[in-house]
Protein backbone atom coordinates (compact mmCIF):
# COMPACT_ATOMS: atom_id res chain seq x y z
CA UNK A 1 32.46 9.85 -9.73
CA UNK A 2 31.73 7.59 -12.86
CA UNK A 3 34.34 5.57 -14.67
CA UNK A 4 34.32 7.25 -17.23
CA UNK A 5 34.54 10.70 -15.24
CA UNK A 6 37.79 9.42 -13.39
CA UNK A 7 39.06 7.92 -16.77
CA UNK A 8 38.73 11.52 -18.11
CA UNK A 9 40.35 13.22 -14.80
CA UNK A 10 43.31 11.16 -15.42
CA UNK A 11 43.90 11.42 -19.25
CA UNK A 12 43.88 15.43 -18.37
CA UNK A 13 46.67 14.67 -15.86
CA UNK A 14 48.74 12.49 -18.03
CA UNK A 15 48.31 15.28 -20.95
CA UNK A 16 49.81 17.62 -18.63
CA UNK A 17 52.93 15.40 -17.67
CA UNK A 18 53.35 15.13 -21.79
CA UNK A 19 53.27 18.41 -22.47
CA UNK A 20 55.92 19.50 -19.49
CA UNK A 21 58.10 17.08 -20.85
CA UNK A 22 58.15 18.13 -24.46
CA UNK A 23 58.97 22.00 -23.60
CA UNK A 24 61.79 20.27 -21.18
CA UNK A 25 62.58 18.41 -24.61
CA UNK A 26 62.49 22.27 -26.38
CA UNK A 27 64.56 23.61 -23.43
CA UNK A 28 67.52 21.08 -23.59
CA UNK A 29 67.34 20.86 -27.68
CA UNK A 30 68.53 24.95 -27.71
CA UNK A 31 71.56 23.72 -25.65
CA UNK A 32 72.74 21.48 -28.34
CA UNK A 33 74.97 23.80 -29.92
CA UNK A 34 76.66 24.92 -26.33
CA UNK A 35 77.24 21.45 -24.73
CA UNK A 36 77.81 18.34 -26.56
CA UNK A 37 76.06 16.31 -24.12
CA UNK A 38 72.65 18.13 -24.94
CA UNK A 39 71.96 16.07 -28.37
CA UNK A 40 72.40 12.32 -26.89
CA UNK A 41 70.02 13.97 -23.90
CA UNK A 42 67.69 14.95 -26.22
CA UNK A 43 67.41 11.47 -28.03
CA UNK A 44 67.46 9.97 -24.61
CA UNK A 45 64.03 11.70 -23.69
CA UNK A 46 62.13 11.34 -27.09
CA UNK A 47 62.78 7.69 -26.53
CA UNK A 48 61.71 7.88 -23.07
CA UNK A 49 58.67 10.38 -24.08
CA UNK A 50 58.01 7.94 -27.14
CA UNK A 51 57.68 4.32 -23.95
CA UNK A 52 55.66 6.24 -21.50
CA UNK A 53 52.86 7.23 -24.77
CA UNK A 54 52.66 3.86 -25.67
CA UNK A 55 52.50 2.05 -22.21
CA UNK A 56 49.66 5.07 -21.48
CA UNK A 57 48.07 4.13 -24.87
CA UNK A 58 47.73 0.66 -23.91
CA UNK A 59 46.77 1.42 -20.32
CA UNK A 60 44.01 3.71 -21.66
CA UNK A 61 42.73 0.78 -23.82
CA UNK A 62 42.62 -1.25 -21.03
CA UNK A 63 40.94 1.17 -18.51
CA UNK A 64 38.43 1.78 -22.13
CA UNK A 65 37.85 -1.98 -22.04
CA UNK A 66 37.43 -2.44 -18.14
CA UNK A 67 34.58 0.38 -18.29
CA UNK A 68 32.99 -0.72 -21.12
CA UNK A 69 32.69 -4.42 -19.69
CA UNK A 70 31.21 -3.34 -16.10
CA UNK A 71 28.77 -0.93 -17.94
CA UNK A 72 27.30 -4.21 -20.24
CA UNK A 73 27.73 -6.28 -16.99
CA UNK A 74 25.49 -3.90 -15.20
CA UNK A 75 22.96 -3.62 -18.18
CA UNK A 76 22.23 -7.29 -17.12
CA UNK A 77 20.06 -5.73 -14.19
CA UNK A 78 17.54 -4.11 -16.40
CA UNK A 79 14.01 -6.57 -15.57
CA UNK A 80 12.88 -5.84 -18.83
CA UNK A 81 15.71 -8.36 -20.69
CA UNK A 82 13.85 -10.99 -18.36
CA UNK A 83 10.57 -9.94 -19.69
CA UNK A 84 11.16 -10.05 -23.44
CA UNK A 85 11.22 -12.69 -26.08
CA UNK A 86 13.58 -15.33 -25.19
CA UNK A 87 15.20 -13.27 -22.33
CA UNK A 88 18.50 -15.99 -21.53
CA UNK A 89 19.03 -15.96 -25.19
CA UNK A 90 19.88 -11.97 -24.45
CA UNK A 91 21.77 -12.95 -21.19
CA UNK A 92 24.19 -15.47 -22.63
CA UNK A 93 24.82 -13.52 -25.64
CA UNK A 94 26.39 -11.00 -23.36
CA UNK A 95 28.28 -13.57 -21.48
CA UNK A 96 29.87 -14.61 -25.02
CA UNK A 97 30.62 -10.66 -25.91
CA UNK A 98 32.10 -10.26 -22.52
CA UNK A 99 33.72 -13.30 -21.09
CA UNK A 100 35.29 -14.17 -25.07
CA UNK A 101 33.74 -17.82 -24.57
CA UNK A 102 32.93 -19.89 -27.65
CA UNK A 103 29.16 -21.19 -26.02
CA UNK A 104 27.53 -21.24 -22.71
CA UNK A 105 24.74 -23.49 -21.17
CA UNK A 106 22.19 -22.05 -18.48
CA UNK A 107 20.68 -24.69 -16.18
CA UNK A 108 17.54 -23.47 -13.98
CA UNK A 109 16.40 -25.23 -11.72
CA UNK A 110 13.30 -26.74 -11.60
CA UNK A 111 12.07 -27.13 -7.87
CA UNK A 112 8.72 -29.36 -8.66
CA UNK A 113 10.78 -31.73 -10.44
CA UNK A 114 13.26 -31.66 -8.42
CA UNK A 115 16.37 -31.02 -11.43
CA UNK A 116 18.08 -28.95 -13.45
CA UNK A 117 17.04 -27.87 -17.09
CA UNK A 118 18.87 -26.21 -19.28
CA UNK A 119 16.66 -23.19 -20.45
CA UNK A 120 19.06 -21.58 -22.76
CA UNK A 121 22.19 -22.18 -25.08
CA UNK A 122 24.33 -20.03 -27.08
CA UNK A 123 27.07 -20.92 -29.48
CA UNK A 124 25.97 -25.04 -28.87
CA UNK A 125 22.75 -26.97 -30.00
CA UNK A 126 20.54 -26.53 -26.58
CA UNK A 127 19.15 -30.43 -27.40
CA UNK A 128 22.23 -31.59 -26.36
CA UNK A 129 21.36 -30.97 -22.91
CA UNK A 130 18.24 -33.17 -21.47
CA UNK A 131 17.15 -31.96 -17.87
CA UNK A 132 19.48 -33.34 -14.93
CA UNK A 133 17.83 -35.03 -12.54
CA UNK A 134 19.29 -34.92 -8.95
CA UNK A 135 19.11 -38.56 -7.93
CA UNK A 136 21.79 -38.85 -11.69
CA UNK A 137 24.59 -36.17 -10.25
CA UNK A 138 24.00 -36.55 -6.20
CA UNK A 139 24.29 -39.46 -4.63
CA UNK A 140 24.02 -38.10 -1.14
CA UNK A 141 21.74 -35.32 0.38
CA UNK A 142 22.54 -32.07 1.80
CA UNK A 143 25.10 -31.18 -1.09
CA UNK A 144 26.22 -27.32 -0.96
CA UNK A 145 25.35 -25.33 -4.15
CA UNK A 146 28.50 -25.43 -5.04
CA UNK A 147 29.65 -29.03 -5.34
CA UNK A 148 26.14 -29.53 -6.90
CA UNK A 149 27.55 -27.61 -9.40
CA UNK A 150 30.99 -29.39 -9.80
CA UNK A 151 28.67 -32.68 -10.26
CA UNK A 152 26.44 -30.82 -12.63
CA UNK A 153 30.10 -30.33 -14.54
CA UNK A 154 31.43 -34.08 -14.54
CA UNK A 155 27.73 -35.18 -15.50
CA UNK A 156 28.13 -33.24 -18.64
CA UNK A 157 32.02 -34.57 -19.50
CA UNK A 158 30.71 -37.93 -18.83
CA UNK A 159 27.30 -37.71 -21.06
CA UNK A 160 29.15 -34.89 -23.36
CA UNK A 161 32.16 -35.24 -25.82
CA UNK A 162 33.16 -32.01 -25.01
CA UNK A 163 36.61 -30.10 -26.22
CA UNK A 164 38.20 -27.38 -25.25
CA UNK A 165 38.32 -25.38 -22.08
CA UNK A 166 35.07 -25.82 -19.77
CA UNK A 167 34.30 -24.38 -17.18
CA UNK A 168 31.11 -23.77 -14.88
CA UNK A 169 29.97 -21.27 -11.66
CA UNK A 170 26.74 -21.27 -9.72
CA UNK A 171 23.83 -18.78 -9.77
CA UNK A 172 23.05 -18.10 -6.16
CA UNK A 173 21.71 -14.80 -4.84
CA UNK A 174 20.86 -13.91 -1.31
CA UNK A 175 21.48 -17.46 -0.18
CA UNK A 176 19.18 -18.70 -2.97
CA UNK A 177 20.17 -21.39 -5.61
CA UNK A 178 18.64 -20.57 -8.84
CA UNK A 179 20.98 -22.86 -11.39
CA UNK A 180 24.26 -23.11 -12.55
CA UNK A 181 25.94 -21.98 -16.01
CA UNK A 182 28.51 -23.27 -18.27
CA UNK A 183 30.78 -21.42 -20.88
CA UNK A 184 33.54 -23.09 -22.82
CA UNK A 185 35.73 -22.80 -25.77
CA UNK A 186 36.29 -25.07 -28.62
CA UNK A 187 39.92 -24.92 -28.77
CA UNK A 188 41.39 -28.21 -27.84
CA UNK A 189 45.04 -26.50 -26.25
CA UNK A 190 43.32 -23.85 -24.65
CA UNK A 191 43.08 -22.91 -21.02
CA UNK A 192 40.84 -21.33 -19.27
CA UNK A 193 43.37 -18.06 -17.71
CA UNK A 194 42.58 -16.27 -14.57
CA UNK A 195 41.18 -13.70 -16.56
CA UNK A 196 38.85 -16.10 -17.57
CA UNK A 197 37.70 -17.35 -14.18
CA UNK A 198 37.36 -13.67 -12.61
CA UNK A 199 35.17 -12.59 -15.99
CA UNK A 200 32.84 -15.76 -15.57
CA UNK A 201 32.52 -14.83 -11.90
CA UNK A 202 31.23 -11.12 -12.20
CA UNK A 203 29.02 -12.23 -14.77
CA UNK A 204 27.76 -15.47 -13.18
CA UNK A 205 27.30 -12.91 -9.82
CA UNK A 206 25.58 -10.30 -12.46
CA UNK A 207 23.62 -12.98 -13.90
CA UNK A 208 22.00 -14.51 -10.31
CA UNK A 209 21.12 -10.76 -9.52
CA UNK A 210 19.16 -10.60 -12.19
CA UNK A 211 17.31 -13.83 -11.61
CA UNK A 212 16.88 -12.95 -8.19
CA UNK A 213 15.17 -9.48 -9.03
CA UNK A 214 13.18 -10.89 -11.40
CA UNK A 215 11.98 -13.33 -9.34
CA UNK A 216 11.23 -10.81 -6.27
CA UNK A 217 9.42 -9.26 -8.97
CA UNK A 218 7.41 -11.82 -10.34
CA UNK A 219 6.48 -12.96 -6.23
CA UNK A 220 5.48 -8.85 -5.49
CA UNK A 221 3.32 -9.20 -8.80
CA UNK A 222 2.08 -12.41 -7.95
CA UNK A 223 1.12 -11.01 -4.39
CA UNK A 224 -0.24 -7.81 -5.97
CA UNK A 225 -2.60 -9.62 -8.06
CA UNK A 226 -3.92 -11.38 -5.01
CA UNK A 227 -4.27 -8.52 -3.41
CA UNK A 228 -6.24 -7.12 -5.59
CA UNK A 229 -8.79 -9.97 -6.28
CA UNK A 230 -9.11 -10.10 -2.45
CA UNK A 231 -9.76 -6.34 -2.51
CA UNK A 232 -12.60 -6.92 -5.45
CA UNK A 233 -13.82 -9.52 -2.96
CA UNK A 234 -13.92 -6.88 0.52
CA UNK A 235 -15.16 -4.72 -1.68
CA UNK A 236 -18.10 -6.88 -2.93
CA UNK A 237 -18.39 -8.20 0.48
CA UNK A 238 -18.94 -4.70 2.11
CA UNK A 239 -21.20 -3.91 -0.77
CA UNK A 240 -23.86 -6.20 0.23
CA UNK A 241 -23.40 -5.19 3.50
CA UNK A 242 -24.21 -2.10 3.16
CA UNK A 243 -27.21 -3.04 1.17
CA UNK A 244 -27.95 -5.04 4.25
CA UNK A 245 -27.38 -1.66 6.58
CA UNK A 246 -29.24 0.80 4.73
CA UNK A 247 -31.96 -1.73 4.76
CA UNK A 248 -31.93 -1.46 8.48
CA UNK A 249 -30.96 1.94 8.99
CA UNK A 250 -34.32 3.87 7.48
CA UNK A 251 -33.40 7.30 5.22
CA UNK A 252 -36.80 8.88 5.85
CA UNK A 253 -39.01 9.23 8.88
CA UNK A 254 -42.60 8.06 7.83
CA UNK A 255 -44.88 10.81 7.53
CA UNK A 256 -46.96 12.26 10.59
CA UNK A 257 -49.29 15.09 10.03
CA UNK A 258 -47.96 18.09 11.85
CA UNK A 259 -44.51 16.79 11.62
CA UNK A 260 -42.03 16.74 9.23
CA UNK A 261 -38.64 15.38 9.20
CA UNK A 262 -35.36 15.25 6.84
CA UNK A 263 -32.41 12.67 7.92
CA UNK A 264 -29.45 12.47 6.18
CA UNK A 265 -26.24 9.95 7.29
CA UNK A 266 -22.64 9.11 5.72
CA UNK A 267 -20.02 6.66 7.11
CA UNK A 268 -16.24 7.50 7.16
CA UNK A 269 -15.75 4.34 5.92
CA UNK A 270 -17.63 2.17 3.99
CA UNK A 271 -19.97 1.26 6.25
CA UNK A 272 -20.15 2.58 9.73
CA UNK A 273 -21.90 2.53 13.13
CA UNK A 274 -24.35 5.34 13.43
CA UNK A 275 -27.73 3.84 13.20
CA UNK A 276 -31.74 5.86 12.68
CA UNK A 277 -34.98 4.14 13.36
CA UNK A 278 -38.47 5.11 13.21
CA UNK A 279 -41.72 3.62 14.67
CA UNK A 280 -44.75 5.77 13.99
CA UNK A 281 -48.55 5.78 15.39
CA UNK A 282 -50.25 7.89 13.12
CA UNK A 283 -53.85 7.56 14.77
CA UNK A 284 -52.62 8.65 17.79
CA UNK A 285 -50.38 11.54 16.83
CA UNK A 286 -46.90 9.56 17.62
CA UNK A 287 -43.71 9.19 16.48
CA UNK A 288 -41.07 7.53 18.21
CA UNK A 289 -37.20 7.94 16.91
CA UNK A 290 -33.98 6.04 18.13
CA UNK A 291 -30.37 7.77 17.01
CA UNK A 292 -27.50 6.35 17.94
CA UNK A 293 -23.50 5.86 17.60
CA UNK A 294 -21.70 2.87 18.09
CA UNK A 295 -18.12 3.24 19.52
CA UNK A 296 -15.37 2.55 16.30
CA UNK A 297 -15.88 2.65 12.42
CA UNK A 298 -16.31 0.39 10.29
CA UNK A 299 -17.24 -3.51 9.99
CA UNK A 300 -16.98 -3.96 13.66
CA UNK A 301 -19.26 -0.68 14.52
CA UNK A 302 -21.42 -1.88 11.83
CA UNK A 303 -22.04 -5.18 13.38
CA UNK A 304 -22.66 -3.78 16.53
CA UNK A 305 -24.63 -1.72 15.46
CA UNK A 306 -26.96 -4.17 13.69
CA UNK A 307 -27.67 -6.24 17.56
CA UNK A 308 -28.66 -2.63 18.71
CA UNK A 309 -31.32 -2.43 16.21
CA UNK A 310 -32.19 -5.76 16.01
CA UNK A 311 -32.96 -5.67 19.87
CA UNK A 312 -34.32 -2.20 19.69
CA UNK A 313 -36.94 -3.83 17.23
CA UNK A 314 -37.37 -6.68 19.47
CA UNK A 315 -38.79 -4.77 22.36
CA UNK A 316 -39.68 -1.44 21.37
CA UNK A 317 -43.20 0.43 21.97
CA UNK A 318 -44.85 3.40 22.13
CA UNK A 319 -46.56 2.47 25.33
CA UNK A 320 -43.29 1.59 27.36
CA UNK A 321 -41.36 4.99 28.70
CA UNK A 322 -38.09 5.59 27.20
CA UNK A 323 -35.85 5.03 30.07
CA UNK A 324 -37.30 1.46 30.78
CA UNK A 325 -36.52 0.66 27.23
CA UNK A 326 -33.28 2.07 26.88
CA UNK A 327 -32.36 -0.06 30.07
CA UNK A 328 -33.78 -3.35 28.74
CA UNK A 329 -31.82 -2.92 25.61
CA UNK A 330 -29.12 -2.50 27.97
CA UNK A 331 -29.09 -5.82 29.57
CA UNK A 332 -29.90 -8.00 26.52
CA UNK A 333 -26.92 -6.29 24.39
CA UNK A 334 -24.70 -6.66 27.82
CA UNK A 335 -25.47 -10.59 27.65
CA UNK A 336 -25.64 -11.11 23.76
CA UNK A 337 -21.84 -9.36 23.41
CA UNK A 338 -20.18 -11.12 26.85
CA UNK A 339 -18.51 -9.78 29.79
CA UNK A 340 -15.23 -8.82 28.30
CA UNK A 341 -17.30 -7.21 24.92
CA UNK A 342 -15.48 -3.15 25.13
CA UNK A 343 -17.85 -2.11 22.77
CA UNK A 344 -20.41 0.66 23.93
CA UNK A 345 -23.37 2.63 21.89
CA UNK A 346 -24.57 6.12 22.89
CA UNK A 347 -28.20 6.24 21.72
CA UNK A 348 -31.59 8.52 22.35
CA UNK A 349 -35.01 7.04 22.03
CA UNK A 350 -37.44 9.75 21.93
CA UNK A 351 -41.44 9.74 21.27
CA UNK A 352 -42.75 12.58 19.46
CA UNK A 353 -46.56 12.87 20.73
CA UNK A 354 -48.31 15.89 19.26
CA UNK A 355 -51.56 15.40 21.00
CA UNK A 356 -49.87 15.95 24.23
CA UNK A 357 -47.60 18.84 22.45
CA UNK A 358 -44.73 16.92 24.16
CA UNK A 359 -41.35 14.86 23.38
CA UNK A 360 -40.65 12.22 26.11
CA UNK A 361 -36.60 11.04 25.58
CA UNK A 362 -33.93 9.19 27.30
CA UNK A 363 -30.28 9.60 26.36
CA UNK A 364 -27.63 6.97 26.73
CA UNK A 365 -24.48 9.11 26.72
CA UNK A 366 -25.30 10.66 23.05
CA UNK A 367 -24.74 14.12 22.04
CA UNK A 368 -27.12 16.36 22.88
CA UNK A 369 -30.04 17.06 20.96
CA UNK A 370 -30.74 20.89 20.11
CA UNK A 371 -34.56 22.39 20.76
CA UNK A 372 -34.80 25.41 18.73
CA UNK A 373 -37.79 27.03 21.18
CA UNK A 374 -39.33 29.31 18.08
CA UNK A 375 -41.18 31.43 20.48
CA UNK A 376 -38.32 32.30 22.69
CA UNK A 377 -35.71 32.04 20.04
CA UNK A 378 -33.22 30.29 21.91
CA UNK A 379 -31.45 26.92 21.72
CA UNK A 380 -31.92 24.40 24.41
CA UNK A 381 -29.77 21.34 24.52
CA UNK A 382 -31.81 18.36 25.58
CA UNK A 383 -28.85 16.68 28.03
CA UNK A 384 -27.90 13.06 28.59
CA UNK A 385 -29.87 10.91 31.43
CA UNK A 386 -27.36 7.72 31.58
CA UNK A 387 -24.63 6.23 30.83
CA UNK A 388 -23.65 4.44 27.55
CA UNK A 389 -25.74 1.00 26.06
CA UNK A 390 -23.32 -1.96 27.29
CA UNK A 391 -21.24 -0.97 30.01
CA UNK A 392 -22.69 -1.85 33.14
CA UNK A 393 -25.87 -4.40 33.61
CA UNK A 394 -27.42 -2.22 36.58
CA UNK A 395 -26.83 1.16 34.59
CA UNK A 396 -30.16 3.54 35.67
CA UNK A 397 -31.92 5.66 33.20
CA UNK A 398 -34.41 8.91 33.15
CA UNK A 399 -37.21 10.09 30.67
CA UNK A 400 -37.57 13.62 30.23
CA UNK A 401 -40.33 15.58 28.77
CA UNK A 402 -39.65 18.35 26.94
CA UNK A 403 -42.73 20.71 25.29
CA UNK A 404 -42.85 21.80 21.78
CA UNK A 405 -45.26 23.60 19.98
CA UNK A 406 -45.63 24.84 16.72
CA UNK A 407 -42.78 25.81 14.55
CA UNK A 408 -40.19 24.73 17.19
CA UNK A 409 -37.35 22.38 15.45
CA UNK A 410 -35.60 19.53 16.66
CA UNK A 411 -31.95 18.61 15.45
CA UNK A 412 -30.48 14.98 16.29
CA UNK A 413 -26.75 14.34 14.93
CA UNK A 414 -24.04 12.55 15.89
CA UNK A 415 -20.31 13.28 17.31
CA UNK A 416 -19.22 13.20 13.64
CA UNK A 417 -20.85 16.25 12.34
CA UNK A 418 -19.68 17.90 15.49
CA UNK A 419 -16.30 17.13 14.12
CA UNK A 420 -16.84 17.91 10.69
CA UNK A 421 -17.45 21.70 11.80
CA UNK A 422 -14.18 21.36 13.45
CA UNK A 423 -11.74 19.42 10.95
CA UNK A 424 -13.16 20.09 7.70
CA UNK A 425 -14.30 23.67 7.87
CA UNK A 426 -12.08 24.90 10.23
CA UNK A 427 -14.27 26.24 13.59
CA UNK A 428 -12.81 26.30 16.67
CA UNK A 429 -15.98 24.59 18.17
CA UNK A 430 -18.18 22.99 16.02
CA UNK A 431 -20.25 22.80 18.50
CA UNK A 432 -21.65 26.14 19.04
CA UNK A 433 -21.15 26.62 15.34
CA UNK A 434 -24.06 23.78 15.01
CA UNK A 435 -25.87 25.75 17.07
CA UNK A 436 -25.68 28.81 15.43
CA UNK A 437 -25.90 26.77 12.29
CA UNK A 438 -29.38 26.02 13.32
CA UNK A 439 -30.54 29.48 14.92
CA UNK A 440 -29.49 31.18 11.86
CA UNK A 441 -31.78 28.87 9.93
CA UNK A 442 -35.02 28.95 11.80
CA UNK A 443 -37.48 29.94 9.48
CA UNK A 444 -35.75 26.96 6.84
CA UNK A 445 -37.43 23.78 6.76
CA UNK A 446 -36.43 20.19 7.77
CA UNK A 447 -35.50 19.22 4.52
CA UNK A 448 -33.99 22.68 3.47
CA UNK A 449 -31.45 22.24 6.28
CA UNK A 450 -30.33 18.66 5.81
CA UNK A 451 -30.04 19.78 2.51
CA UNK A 452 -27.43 22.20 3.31
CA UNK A 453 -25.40 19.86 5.45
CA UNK A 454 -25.16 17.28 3.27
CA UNK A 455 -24.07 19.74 0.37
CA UNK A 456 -21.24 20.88 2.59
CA UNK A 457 -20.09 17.16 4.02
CA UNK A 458 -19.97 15.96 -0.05
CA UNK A 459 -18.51 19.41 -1.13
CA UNK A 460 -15.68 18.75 1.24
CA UNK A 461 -12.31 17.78 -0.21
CA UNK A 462 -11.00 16.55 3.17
CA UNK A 463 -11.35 13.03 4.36
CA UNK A 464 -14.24 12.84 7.14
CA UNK A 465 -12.89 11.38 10.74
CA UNK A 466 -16.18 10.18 12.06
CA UNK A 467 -19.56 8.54 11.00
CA UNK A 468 -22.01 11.60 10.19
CA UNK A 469 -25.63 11.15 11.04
CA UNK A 470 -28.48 14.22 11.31
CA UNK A 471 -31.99 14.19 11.72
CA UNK A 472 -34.12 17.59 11.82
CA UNK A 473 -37.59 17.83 13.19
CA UNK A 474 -39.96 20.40 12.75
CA UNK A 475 -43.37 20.66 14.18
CA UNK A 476 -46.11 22.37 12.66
CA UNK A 477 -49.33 23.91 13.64
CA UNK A 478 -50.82 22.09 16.37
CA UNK A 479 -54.48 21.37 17.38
């Protein structure tokens, strides 16, 4: 309940005791003419009636002024007074209205210059007041707040004519010392009351609130504006490199006659650790392909990812079979990361050779590639033969040769479309949805179908929880 609200409650109460006592007034005046005593009664309680009105008159007045001083002492918390036009000018203004003082000095402190300045006065030329240095009002360290303050006060009678009351309090807020403040009045027989004291100390407590928000407010500002040019600088940072990625990781397989291909990739984040590469032979009908997935998003899967492909460029050929490859990029990304490195890649290097109607492939732990066998109509999932790049130096690989002929389709993809079909569109298990996905859309070419995926992945409203990579195959007719 509100001041005001109680104030209100117990006016409504003390209307109620007036009104019972002016029918008890009524009651005894029809006894006058029965029993003498009744008049003198009568007089007795108007007079009585007549104290209690005024002492709740001037009660109610009081209780009117108390309110009305905490509300303007709590108005003092409002930031924007401290972000205006001459903002102490505002604060000491109310400390005049409020605490009935003739002027009042603010002292800040100033923590590079080690002294106090007076930033503000009201009622009292501010000139008057040069900045305090420490060394002129303390001449030993380690002085609390408040005797600094006391000094701050005998500096000023001693440099000061002043007359009158004077008084002074310090500004200190969560065990911070922002200044000090002095009021006084021009009178020369007045004194300071109690009244006085306990008025200057709510607002002086008021006052270093204030200061203190302010200045939480100007640090969280301060801090947000740093944030942000550091974000402007990740941001510009991760920009150029993901120029640098998609300058590594190729969009389009080159172009083989009787094969065509469609690839599209998105990182969850801004840049990510799914990685396509393509070396082609075209006078000998070949096409080799390496699809991978670093373990973890962003920068860290995206540097990782850059040593696989920088190695797989190092050493790959056409002529060497996949699983010898696969397990001398093992070794060399086991030494360049270290022992302790818990970073892994799943990957598939596969060789395309349409004179031999064939695809020779090793898989390092990746998901498995789906072989849409035209003539049959059936799926086949072309299954892992080792474990994941950069876990164990003596990991063993296997090449596998599967046959394709013409109009059979191969899809490569990583975990993250898997989970796509799962998380963003809702299927139990995305991964016989891909399938289907796939089947359904066997007469569709490469392009057509990476089309529709990546219509539905930047359709989606819903964040995406992996890096997505897909790469779709088709063979033509073969000679």
């Amino acid at each position: 309940m509100t001041g005001r609200a109680a104030l209100k409650q117990a006016n409504n109460v003390k209307l109620l005791v007036v009104f019972l006592w002016l029918v008890a007034i009524a009651l005894m005046a029809v006894l006058i003419p029965v029993h003498p005593w009744a008049l003198p009664a009568v007089f007795g309680m108007i007079i009585i009636c007549f104290a209690y009105l005024r002492d709740q008159i001037i009660i109610q007045s009081s209780a009117i002024e108390v309110c009305d001083f905490y509300a303007k002492v709590h108005e003092l918390d409002n930031l924007q007074i401290l972000q205006s036009e001459r903002p102490y000018s505002r604060i000491l203004d109310t400390v005049l209205d409020l605490g009935r003082f003739d002027w009042a000095v603010l002292f800040l402190m100033d923590f590079e210059k080690d002294s106090f300045v007076a930033v503000e006065a009201a009622g009292i030329e501010l000139n008057r007041f040069a900045a305090v240095n420490f060394d002129q009002i303390a001449s030993e360290p380690g002085l609390d707040d408040l005797t600094l303050s006391y000094r701050l006060l005998e500096h000023a009678f001693k440099e000061h004519e002043f007359r009158g009351a004077l008084a002074g309090t310090t500004l200190v807020c969560n065990h911070t010392f922002y200044g000090c403040m002095m009021v006084g009045r021009d009178d020369n027989d007045c004194e300071l009351s109690e009244e006085d004291n306990f008025r200057l100390e709510i607002l002086s407590d008021q006052i270093s609130i204030c200061l203190h928000n302010y200045r939480m407010h100007k640090e969280l500002a301060l801090r947000a504006e740093d944030l942000s040019e550091r974000q402007v600088q990740i941001q510009r940072e991760l920009e150029m490199s993901r120029i640098v990625q998609e300058g590594v990781m190729q969009r389009e397989a080159p172009l083989l006659p009787g094969l065509s291909a469609a690839t599209y990739s998105r990182p969850a984040r801004f840049i990510g650790g799914d990685f396509v590469r393509y070396v082609d032979d075209p006078a000998r009908g070949r096409l080799g392909m390496l699809i991978g997935d670093v373990s973890g998003k962003g920068i860290p899967a995206a540097l990782v990812m850059a040593v696989v492909v920088c190695l797989f460029n190092e050493k790959t050929s056409l002529d060497m079979p996949p699983d010898l490859l696969l397990a001398d990029i093992n070794i060399s990304m086991k030494k360049f990361l270290g022992a302790r490195s818990r970073f892994n890649s799943s990957a598939i290097w596969g060789i395309f050779d349409l004179e031999n109607k064939c695809f020779r492939y090793a898989s390092v732990g990746h998901d498995f590639p789906l072989h849409l066998d035209i003539r049959r109509g059936v799926i086949n999932e072309l299954a892992s033969t080792g474990t994941l790049l950069g876990l164990f130096n003596e990991s063993e690989y296997k090449s596998v040769e599967v046959p394709v002929d013409a109009g059979d389709k191969i899809m490569f993809y990583s975990d993250g479309l898997v989970d796509f079909f799962e998380y963003n569109l809702g299927y139990q298990d995305g991964y016989a949805e891909l399938k289907n996905f796939l089947l359904e859309r066997r007469t569709k070419t490469s392009q057509e179908i990476v089309n529709e995926i990546t219509s539905l992945v930047e359709n989606s409203t819903g964040p995406t929880k992996d890096d997505i990579t897909v790469a779709v195959f088709s063979i033509a007719n073969l000679t």
